[in-house]
N, C-alpha and C. Protein backbone atom coordinates (compact mmCIF):
# COMPACT_ATOMS: atom_id res chain seq x y z
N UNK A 1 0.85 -1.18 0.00
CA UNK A 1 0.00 0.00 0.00
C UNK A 1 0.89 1.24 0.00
N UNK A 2 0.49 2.32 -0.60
CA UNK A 2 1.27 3.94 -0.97
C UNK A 2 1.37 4.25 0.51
N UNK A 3 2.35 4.67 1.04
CA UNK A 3 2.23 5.34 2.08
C UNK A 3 1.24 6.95 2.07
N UNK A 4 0.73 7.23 2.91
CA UNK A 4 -0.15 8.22 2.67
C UNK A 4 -1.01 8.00 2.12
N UNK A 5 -1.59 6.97 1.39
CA UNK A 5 -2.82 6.69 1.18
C UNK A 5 -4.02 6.89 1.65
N UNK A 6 -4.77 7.90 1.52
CA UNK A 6 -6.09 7.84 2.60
C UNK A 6 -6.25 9.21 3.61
N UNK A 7 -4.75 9.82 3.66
CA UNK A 7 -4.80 10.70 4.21
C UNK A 7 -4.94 12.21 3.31
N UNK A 8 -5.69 13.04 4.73
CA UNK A 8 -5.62 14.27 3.88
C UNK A 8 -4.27 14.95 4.23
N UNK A 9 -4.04 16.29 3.35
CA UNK A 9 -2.68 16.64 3.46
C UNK A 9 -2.98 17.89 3.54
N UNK A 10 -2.64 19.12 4.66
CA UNK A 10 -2.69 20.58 4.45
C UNK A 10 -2.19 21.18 3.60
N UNK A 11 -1.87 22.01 2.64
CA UNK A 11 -0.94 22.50 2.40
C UNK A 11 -1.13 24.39 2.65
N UNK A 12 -0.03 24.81 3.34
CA UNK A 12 -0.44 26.03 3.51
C UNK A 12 -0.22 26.97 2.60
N UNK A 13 -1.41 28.27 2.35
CA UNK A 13 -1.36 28.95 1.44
C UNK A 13 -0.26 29.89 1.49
N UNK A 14 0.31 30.37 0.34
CA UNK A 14 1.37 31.29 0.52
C UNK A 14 1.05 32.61 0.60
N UNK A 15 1.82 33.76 1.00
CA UNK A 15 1.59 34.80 2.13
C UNK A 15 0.83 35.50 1.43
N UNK A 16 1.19 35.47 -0.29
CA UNK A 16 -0.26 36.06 -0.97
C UNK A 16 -1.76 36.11 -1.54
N UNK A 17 -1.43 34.58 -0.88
CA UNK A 17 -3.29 34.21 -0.93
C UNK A 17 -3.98 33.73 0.66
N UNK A 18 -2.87 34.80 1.16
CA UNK A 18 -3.59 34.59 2.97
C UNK A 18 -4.40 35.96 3.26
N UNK A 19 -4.44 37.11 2.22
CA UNK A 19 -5.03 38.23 2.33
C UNK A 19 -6.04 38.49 1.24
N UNK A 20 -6.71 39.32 1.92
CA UNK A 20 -8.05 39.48 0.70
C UNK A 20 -7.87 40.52 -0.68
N UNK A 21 -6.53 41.17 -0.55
CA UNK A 21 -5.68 41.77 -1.86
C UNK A 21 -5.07 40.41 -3.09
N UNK A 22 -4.47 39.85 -1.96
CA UNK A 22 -3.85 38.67 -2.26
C UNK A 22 -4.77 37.69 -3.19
N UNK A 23 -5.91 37.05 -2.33
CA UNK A 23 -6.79 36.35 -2.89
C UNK A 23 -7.20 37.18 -3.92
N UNK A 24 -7.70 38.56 -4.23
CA UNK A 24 -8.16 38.96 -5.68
C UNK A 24 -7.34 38.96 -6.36
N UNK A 25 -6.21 39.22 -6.05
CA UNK A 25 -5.36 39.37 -7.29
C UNK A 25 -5.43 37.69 -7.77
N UNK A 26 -5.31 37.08 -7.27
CA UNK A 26 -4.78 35.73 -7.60
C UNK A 26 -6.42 35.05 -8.65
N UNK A 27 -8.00 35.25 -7.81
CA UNK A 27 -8.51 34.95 -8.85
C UNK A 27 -8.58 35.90 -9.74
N UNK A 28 -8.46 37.29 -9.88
CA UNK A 28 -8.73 38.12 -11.02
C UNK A 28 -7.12 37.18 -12.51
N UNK A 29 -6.48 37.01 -12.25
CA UNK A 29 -5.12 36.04 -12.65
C UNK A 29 -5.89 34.56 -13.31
N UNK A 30 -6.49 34.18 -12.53
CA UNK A 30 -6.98 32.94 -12.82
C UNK A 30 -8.28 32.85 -14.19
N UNK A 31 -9.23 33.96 -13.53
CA UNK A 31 -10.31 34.62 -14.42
C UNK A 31 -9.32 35.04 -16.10
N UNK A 32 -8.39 35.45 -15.97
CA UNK A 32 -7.83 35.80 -17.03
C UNK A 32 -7.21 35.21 -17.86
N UNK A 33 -6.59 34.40 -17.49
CA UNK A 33 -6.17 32.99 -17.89
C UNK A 33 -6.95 32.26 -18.23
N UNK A 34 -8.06 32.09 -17.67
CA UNK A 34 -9.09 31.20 -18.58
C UNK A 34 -9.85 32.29 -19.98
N UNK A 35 -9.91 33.22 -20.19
CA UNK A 35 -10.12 34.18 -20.92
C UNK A 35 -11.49 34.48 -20.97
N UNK A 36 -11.76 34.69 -19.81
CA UNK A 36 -12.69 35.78 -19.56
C UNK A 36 -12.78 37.04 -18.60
N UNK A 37 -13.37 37.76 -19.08
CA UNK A 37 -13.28 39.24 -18.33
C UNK A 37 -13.40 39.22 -17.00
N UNK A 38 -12.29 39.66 -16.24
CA UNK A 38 -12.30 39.15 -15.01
C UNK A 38 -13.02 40.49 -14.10
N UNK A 39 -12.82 41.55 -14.60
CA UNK A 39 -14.10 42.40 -13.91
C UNK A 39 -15.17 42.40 -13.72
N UNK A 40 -15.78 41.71 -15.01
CA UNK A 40 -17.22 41.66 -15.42
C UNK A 40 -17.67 40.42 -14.29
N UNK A 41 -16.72 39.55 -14.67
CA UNK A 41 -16.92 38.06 -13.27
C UNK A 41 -17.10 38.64 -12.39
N UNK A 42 -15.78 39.21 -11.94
CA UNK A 42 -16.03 39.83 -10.29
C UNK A 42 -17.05 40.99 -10.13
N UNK A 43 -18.08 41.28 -10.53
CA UNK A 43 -19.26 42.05 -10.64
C UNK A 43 -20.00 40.62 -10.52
N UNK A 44 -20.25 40.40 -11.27
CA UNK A 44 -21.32 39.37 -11.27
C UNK A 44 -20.98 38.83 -10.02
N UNK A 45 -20.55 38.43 -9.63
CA UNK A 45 -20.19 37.69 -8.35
C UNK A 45 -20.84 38.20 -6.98
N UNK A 46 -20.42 39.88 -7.18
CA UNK A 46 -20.65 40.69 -5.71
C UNK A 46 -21.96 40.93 -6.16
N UNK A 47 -22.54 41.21 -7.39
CA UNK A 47 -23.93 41.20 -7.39
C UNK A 47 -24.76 40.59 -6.59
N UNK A 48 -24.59 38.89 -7.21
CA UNK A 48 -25.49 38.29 -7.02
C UNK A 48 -24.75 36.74 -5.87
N UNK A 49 -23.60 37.32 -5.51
CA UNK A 49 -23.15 35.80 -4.86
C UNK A 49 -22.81 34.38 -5.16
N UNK A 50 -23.17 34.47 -6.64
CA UNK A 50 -23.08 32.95 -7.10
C UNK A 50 -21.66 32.81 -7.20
N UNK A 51 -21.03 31.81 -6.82
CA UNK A 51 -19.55 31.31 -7.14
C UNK A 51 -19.03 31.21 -8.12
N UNK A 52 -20.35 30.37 -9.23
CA UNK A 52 -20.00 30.26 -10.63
C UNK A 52 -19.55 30.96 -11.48
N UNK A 53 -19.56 32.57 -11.01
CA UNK A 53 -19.08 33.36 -11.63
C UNK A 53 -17.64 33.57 -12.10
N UNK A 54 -17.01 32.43 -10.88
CA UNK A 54 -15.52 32.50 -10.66
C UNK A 54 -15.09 31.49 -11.05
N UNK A 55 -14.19 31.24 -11.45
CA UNK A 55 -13.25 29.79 -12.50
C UNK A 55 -12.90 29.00 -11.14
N UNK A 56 -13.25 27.55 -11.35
CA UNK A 56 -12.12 26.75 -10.45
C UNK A 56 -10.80 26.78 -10.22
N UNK A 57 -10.47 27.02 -11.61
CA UNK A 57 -8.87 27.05 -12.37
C UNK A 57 -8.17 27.73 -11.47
N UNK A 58 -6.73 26.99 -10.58
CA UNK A 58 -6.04 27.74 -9.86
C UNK A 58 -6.73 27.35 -8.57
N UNK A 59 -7.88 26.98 -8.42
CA UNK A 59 -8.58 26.87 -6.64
C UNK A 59 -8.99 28.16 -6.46
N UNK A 60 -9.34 29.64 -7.23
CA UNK A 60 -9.71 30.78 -7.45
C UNK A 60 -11.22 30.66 -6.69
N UNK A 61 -12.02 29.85 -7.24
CA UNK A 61 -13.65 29.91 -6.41
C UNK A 61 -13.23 29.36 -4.96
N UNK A 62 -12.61 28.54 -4.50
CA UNK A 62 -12.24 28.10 -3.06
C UNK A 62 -12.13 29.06 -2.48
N UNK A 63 -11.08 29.95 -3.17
CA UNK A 63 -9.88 31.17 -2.24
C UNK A 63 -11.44 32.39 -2.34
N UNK A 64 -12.12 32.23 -3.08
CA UNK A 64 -13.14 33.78 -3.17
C UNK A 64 -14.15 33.51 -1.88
N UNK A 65 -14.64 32.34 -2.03
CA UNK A 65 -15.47 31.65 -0.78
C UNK A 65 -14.75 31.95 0.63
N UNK A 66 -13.98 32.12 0.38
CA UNK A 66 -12.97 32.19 1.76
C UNK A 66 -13.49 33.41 2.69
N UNK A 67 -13.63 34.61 1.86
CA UNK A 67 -13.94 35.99 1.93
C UNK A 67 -15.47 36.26 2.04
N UNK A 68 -16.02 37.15 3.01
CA UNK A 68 -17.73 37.52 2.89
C UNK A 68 -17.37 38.21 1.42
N UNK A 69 -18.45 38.70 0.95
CA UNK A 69 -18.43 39.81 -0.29
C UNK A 69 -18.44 41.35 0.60
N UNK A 70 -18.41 41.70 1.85
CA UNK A 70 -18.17 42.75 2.09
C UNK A 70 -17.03 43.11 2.30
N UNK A 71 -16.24 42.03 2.54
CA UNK A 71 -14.59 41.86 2.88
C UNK A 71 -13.59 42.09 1.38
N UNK A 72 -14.23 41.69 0.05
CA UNK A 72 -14.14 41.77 -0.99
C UNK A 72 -14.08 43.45 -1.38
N UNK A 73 -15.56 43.78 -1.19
CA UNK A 73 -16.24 45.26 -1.67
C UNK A 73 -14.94 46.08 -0.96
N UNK A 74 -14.69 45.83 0.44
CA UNK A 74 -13.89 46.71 1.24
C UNK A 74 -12.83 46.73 0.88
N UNK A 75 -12.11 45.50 0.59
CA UNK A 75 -10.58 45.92 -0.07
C UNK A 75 -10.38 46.51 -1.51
N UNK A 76 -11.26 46.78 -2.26
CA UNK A 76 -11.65 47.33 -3.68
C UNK A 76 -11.64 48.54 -3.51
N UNK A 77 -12.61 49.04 -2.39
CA UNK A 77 -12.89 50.66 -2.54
C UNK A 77 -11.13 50.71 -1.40
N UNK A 78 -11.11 50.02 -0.75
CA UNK A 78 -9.37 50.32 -0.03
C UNK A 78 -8.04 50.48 -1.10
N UNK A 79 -8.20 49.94 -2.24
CA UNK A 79 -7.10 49.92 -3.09
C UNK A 79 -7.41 50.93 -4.21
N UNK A 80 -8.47 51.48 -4.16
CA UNK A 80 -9.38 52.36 -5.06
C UNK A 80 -8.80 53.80 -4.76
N UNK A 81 -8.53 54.11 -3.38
CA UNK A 81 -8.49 55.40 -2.55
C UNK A 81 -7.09 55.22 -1.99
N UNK A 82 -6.41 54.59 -2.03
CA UNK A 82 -5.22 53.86 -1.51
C UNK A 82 -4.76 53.75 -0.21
N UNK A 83 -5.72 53.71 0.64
CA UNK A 83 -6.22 53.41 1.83
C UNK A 83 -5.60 52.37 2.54
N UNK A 84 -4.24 52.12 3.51
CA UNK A 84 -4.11 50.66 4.10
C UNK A 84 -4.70 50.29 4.76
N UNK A 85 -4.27 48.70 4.59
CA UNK A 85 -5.10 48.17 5.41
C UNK A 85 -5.25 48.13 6.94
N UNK A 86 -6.14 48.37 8.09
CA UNK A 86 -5.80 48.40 9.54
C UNK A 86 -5.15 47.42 9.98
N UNK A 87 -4.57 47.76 11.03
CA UNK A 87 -3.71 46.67 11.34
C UNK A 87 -4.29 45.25 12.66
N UNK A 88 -4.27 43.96 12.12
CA UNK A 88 -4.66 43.21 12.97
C UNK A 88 -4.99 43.04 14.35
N UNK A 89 -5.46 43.08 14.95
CA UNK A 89 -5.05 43.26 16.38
C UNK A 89 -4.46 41.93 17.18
C-alpha cells in the first residue's frame, strides 16, 4: 500500500493568498487565464453571490469563498483610494 494513502494533506497557502488583496489578485489572474473578463466576473459575483461566476482554475472559487463579499467590496474601494489596510489586532 502507498504510504499516505487515505490521508488528507494541508498545504499552507502562501503569504499572498492569505489576504483578501492577495486572494483577488490571484482569482482576477486565474479569471484571465481562462479568458474571460475578469471584472465583469467579479461584478457578477458581488452582485449576485453565485460562485459560478468564478473559475475553479487555480482553486480561485475556493480562495473567493474564503472571503464575505463585504470583505471583498472593502478591499476594492481600499485599493481604489489607496487606503491601508488596519492593522490586525
Amino acid at each position: 500500500m502507498t504510504e499516505g494513502f487515505g490521508t488528507t494533506k494541508i498545504l499552507p497557502l502562501g503569504s499572498d493568498n492569505s489576504t483578501a488583496a492577495g486572494i483577488l489578485q490571484h482569482v482576477y489572474q486565474a479569471l484571465a487565464q481562462k479568458g474571460y473578463d475578469p471584472v465583469a466576473q467579479l461584478v457578477g459575483y458581488l452582485m449576485t453571490g453565485d460562485p459560478t461566476y468564478i473559475t475553479s482554475h487555480g482553486n480561485a472559487r475556493n480562495l473567493i469563498c474564503r472571503l464575505e463579499r463585504d470583505e471583498v467590496l472593502e478591499e476594492l474601494v481600499r485599493q481604489y483610494f489607496s487606503v491601508p489596510a488596519p492593522e490586525a489586532d
